[in-house]
N, C-alpha and C. Protein backbone atom coordinates (compact mmCIF):
# COMPACT_ATOMS: atom_id res chain seq x y z
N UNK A 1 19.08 2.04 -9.90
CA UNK A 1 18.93 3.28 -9.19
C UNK A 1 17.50 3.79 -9.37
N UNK A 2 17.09 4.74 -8.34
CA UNK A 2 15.64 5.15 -8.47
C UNK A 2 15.48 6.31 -8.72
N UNK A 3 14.70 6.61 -9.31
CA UNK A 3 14.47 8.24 -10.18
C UNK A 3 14.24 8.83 -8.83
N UNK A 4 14.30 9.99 -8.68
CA UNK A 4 13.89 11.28 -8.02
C UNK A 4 12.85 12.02 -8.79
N UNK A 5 11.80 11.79 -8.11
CA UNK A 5 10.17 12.44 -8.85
C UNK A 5 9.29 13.01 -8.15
N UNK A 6 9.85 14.27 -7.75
CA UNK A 6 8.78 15.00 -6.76
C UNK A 6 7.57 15.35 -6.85
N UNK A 7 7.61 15.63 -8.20
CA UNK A 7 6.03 16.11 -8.85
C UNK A 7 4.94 14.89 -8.91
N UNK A 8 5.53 14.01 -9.64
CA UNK A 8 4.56 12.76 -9.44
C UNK A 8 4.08 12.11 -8.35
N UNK A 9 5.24 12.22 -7.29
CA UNK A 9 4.95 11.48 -5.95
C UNK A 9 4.34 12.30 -5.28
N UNK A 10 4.04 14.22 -5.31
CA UNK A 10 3.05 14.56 -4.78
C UNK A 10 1.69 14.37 -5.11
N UNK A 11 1.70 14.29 -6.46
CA UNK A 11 0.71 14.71 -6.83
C UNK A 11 0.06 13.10 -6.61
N UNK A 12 0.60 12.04 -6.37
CA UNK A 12 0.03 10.28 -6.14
C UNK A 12 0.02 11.04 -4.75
N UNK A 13 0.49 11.52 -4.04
CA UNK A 13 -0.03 11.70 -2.19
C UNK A 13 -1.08 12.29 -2.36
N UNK A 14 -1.55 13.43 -2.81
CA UNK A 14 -2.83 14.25 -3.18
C UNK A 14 -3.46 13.29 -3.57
N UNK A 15 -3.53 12.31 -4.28
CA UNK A 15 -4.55 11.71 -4.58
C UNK A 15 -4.98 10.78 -3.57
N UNK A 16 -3.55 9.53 -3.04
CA UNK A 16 -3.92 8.98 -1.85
C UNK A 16 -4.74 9.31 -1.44
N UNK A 17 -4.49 11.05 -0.61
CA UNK A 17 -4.95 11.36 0.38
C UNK A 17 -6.85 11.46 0.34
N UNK A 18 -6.65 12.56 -0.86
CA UNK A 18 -8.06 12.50 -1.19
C UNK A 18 -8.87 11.52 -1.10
N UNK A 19 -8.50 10.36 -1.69
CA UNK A 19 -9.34 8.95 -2.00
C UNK A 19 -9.38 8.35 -0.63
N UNK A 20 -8.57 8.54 0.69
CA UNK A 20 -8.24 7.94 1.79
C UNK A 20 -9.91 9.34 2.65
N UNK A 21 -10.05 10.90 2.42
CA UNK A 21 -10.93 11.49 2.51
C UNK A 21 -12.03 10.86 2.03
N UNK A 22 -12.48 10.57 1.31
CA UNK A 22 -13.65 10.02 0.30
C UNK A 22 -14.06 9.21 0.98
N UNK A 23 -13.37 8.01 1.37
CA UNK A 23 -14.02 6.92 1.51
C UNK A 23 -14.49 7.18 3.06
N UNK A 24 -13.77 7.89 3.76
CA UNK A 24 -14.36 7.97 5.22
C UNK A 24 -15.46 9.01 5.34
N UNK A 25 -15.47 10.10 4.21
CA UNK A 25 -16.65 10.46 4.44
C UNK A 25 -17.57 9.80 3.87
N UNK A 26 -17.68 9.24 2.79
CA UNK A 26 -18.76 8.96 2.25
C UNK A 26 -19.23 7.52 2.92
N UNK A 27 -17.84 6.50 3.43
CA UNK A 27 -18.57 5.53 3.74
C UNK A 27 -18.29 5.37 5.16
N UNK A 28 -17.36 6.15 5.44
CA UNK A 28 -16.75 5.98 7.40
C UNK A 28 -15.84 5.20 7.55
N UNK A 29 -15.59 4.78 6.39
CA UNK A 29 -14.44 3.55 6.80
C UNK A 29 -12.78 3.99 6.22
N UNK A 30 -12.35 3.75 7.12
CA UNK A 30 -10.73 3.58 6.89
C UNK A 30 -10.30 2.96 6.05
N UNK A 31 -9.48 3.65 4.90
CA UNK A 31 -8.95 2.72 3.69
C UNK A 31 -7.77 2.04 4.23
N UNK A 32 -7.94 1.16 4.65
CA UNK A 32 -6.78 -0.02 4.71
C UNK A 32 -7.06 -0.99 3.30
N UNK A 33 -6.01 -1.22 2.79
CA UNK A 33 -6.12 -2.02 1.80
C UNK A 33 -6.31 -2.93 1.89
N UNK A 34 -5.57 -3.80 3.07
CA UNK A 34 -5.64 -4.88 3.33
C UNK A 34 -6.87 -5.45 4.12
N UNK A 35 -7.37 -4.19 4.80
CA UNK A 35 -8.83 -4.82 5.09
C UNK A 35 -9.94 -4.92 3.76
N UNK A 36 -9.57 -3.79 2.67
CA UNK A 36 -10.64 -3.80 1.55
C UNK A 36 -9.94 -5.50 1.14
N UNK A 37 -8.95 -5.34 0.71
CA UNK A 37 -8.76 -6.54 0.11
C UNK A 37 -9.21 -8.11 1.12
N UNK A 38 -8.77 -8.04 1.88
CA UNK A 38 -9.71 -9.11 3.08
C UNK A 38 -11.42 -9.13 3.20
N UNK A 39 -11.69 -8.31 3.16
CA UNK A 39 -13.59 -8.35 2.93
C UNK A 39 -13.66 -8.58 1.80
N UNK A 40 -13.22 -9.16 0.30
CA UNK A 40 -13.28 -9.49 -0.70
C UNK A 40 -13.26 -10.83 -0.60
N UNK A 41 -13.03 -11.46 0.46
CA UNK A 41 -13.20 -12.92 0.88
C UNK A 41 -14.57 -13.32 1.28
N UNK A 42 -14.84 -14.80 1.05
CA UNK A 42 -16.17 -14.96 1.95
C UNK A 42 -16.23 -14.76 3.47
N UNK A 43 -17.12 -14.94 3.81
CA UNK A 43 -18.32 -14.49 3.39
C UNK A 43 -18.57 -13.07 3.06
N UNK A 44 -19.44 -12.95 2.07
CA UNK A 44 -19.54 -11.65 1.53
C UNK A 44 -20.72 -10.85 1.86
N UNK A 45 -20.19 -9.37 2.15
CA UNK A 45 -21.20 -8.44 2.92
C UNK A 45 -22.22 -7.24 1.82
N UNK A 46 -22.42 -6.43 2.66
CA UNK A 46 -22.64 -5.23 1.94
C UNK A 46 -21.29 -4.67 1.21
N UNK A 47 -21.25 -4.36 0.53
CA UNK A 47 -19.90 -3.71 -0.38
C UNK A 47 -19.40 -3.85 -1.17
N UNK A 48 -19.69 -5.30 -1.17
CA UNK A 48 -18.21 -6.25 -2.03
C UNK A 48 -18.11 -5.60 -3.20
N UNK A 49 -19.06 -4.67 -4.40
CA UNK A 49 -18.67 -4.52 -5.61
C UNK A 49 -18.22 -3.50 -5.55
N UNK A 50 -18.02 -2.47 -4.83
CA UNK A 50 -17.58 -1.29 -4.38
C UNK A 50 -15.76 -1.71 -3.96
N UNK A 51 -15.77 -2.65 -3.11
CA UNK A 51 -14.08 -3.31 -3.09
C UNK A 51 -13.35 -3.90 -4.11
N UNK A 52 -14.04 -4.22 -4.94
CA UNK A 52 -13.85 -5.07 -6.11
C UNK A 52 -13.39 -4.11 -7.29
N UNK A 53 -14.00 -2.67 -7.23
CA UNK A 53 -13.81 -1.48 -7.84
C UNK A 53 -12.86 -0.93 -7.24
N UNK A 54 -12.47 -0.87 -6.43
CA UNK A 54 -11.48 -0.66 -5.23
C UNK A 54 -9.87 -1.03 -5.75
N UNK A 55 -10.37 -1.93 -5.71
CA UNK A 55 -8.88 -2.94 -6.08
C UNK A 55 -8.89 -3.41 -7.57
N UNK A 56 -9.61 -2.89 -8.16
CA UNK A 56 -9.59 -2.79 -9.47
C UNK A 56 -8.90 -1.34 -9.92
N UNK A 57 -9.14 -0.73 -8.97
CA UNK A 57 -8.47 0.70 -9.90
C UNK A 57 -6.87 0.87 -9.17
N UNK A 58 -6.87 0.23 -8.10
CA UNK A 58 -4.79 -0.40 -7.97
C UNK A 58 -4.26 -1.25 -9.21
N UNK A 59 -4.97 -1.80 -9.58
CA UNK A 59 -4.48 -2.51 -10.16
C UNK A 59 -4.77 -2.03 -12.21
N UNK A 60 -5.69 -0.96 -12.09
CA UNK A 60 -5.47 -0.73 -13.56
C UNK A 60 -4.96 0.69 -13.77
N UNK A 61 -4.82 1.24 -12.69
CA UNK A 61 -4.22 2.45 -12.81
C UNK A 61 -3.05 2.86 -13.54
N UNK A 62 -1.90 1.76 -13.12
CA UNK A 62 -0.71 1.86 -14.28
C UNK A 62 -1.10 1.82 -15.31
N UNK A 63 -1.83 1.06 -16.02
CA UNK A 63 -2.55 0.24 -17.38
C UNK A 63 -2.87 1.75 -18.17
N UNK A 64 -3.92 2.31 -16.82
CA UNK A 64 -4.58 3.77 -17.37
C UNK A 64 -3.38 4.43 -17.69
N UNK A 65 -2.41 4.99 -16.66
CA UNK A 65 -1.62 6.16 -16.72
C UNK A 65 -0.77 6.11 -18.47
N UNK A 66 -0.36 4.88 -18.65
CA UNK A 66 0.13 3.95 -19.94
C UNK A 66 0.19 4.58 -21.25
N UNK A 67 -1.45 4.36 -20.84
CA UNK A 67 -2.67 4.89 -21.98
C UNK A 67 -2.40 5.92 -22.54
N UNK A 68 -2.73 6.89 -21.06
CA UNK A 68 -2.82 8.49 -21.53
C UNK A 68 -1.55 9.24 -21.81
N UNK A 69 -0.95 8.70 -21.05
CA UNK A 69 1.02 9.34 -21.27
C UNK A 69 1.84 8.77 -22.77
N UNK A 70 1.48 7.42 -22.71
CA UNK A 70 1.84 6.64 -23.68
C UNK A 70 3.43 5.96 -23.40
N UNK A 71 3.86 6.25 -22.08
CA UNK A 71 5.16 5.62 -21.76
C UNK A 71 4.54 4.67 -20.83
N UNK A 72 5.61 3.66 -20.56
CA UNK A 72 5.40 2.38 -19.79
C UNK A 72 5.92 2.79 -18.47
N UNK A 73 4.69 2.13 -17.50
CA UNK A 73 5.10 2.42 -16.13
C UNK A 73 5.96 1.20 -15.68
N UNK A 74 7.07 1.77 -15.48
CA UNK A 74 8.11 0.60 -14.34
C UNK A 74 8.24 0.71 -13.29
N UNK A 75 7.86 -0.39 -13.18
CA UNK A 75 7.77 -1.31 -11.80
C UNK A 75 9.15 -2.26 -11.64
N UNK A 76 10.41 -2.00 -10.52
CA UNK A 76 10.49 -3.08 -10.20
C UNK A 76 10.61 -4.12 -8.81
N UNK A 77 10.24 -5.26 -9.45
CA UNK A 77 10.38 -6.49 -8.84
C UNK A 77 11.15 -7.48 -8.85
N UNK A 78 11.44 -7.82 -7.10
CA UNK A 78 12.08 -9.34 -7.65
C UNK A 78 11.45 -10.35 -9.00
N UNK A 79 12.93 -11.12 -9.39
CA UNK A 79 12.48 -12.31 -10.14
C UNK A 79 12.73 -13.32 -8.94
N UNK A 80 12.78 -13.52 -8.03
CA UNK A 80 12.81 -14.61 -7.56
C UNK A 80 11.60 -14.87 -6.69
N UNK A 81 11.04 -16.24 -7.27
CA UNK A 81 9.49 -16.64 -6.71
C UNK A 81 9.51 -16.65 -5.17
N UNK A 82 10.54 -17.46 -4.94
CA UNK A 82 10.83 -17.66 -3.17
C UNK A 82 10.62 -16.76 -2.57
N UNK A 83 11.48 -15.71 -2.72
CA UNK A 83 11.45 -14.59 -2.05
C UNK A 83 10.67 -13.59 -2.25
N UNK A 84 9.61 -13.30 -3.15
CA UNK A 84 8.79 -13.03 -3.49
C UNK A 84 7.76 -13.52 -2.39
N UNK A 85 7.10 -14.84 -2.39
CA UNK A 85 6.49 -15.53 -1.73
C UNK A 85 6.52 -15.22 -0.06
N UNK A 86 7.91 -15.68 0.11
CA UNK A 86 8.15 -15.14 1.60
C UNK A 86 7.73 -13.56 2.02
N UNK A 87 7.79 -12.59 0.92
CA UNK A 87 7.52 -11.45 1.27
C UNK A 87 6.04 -10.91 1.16
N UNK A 88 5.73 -11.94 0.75
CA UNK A 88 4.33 -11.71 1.19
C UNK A 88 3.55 -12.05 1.82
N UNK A 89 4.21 -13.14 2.08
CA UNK A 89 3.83 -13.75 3.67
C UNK A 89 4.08 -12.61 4.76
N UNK A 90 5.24 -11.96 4.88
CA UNK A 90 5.61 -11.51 6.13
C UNK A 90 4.80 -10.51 6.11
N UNK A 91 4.10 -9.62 4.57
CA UNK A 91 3.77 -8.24 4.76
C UNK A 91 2.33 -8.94 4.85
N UNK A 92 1.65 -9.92 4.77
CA UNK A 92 0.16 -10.28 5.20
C UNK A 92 0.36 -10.09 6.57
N UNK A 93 1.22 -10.84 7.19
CA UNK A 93 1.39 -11.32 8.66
C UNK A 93 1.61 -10.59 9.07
N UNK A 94 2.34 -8.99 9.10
CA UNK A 94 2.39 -8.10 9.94
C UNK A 94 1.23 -7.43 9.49
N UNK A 95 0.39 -7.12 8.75
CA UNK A 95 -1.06 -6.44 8.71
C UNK A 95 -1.69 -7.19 9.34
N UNK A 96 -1.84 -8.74 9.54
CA UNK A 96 -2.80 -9.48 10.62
C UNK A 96 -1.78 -8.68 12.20
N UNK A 97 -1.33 -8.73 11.98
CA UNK A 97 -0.72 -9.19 13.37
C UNK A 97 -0.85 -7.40 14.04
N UNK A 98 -0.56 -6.24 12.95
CA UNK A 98 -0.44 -5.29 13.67
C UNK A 98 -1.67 -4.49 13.17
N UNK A 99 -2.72 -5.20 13.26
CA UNK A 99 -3.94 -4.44 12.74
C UNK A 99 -4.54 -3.52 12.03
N UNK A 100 -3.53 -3.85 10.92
CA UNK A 100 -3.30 -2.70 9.59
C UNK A 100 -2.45 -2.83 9.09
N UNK A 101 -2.55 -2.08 7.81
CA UNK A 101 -1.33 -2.14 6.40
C UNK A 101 -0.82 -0.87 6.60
N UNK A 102 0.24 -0.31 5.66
CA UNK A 102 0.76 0.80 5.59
C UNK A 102 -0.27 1.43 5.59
N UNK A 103 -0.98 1.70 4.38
CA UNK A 103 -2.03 2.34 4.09
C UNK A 103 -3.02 2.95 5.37
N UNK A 104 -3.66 1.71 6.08
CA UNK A 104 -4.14 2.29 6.98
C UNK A 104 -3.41 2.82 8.13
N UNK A 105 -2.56 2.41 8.51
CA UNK A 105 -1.59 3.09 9.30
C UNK A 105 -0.94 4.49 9.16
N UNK A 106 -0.52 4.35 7.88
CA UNK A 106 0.85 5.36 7.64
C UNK A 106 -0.28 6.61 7.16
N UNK A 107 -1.69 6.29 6.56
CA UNK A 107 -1.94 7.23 6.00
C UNK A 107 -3.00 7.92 7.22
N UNK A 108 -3.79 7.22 7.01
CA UNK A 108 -5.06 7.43 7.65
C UNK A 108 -5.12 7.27 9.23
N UNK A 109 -4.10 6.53 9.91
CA UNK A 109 -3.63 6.39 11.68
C UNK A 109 -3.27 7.40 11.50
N UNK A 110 -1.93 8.15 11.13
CA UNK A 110 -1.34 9.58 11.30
C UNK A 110 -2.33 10.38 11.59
N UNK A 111 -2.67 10.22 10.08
CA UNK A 111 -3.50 11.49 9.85
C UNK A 111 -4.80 12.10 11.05
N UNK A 112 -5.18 10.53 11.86
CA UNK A 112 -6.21 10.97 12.91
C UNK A 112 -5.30 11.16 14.72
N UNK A 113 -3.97 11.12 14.15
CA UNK A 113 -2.71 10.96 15.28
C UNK A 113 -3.17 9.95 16.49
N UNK A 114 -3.38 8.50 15.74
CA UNK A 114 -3.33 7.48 16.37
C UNK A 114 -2.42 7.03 16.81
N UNK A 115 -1.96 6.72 18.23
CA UNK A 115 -0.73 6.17 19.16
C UNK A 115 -0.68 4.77 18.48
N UNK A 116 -1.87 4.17 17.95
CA UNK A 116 -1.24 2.60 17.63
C UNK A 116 -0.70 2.93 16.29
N UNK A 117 -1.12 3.62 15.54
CA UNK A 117 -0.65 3.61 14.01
C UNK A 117 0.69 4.53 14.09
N UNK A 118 0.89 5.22 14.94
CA UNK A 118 2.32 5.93 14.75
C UNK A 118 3.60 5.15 15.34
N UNK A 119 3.02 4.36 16.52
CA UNK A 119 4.17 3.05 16.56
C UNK A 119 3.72 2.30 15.46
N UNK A 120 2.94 1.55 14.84
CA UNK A 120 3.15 0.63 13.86
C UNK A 120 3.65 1.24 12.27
N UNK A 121 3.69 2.74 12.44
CA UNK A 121 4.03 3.23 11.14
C UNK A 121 5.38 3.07 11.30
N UNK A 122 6.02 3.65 12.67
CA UNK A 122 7.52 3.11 13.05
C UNK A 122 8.34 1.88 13.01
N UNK A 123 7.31 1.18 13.37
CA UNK A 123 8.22 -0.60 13.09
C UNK A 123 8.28 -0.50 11.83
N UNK A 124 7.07 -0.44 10.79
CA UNK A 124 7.08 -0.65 9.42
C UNK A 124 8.19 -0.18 8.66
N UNK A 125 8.62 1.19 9.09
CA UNK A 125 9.29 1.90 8.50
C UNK A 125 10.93 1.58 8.88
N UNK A 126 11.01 1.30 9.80
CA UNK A 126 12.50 1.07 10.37
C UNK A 126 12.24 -0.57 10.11
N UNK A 127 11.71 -1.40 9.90
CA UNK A 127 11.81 -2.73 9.13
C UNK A 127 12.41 -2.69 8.11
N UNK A 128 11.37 -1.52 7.02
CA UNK A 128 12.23 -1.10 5.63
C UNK A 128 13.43 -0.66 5.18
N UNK A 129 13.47 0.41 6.37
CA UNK A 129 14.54 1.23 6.22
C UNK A 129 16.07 -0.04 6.42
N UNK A 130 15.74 -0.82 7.64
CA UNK A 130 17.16 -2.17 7.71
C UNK A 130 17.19 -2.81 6.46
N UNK A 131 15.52 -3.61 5.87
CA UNK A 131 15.90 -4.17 4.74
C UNK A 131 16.60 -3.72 3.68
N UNK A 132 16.53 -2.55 3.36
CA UNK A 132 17.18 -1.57 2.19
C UNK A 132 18.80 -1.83 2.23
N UNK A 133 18.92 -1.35 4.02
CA UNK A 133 20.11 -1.41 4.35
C UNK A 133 21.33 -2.69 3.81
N UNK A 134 19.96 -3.98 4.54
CA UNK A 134 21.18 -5.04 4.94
C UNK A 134 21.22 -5.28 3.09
N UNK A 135 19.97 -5.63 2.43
CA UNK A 135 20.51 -6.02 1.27
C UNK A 135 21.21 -5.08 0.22
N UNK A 136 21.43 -4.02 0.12
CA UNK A 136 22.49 -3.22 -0.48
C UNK A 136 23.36 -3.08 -0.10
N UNK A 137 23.95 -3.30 1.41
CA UNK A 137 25.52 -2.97 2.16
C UNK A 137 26.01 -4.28 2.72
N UNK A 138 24.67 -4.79 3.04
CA UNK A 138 25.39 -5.83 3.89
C UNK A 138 25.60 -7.26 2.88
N UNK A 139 24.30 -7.70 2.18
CA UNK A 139 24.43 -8.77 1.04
C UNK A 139 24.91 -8.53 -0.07
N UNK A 140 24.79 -7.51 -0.82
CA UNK A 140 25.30 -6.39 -1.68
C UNK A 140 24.56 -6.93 -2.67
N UNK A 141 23.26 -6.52 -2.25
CA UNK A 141 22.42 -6.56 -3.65
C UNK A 141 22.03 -5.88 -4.98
């Protein structure tokens, strides 16, 4: 079961949001993750250590929060590699395919009330919303 955490999950949207502000003013660009994380590929441009910092602080942020709170952040995840694998295939392939990640979509499309990002925030979301569905009611996960 999943906690109910209003305070934390605003206060991670406030930050989103802010950091999703930041980067377009300061650099103009739309935080899609999946594009920061894709320009971290060759060939490499202007930026790269700035993305690299980027996706360094997704990824040590739990580590930090850890630190300072001193409780362990849980996360969970499948154990199964397969399906694991497959799911990250599909969530690369719909950011290639629908020209953005949540992130840039859900946060930063809204937010400029983009017609492509508010249908692609919709598929995304009603994708999720079935998966939830079928594997808790229907597979009974």
């Amino acid at each position: 079961m999943t906690s109910f955490t209003p305070l934390a999950s605003f206060i991670g949207g406030l930050l989103i949001g802010l950091s999703a502000v930041l980067l377009l003013l300061v650099e103009g660009r739309i935080a899609g993750i999946s594009g920061i994380a894709a320009r971290l590929l060759p060939p490499w441009g202007k930026g790269v250590a700035e993305r690299f910092a980027f996706i360094a602080g997704l990824v040590g942020a739990p580590f930090l929060v850890a630190a300072i709170t001193g409780a362990p952040v849980v996360q969970t995840v499948s154990d199964d590699p397969p399906l694991m694998a497959a799911a990250g295939l599909l969530v690369g392939f719909g950011a290639v395919w629908g020209s953005g990640c949540t992130s840039g979509h859900g946060v930063c499309g809204l937010a400029r009330l983009s017609p492509r990002s508010m249908v692609a925030t919709a598929v995304f979301m009603t994708a999720g919303f079935l998966t939830v569905f079928v594997t808790h009611h229907v597979i009974g996960g």
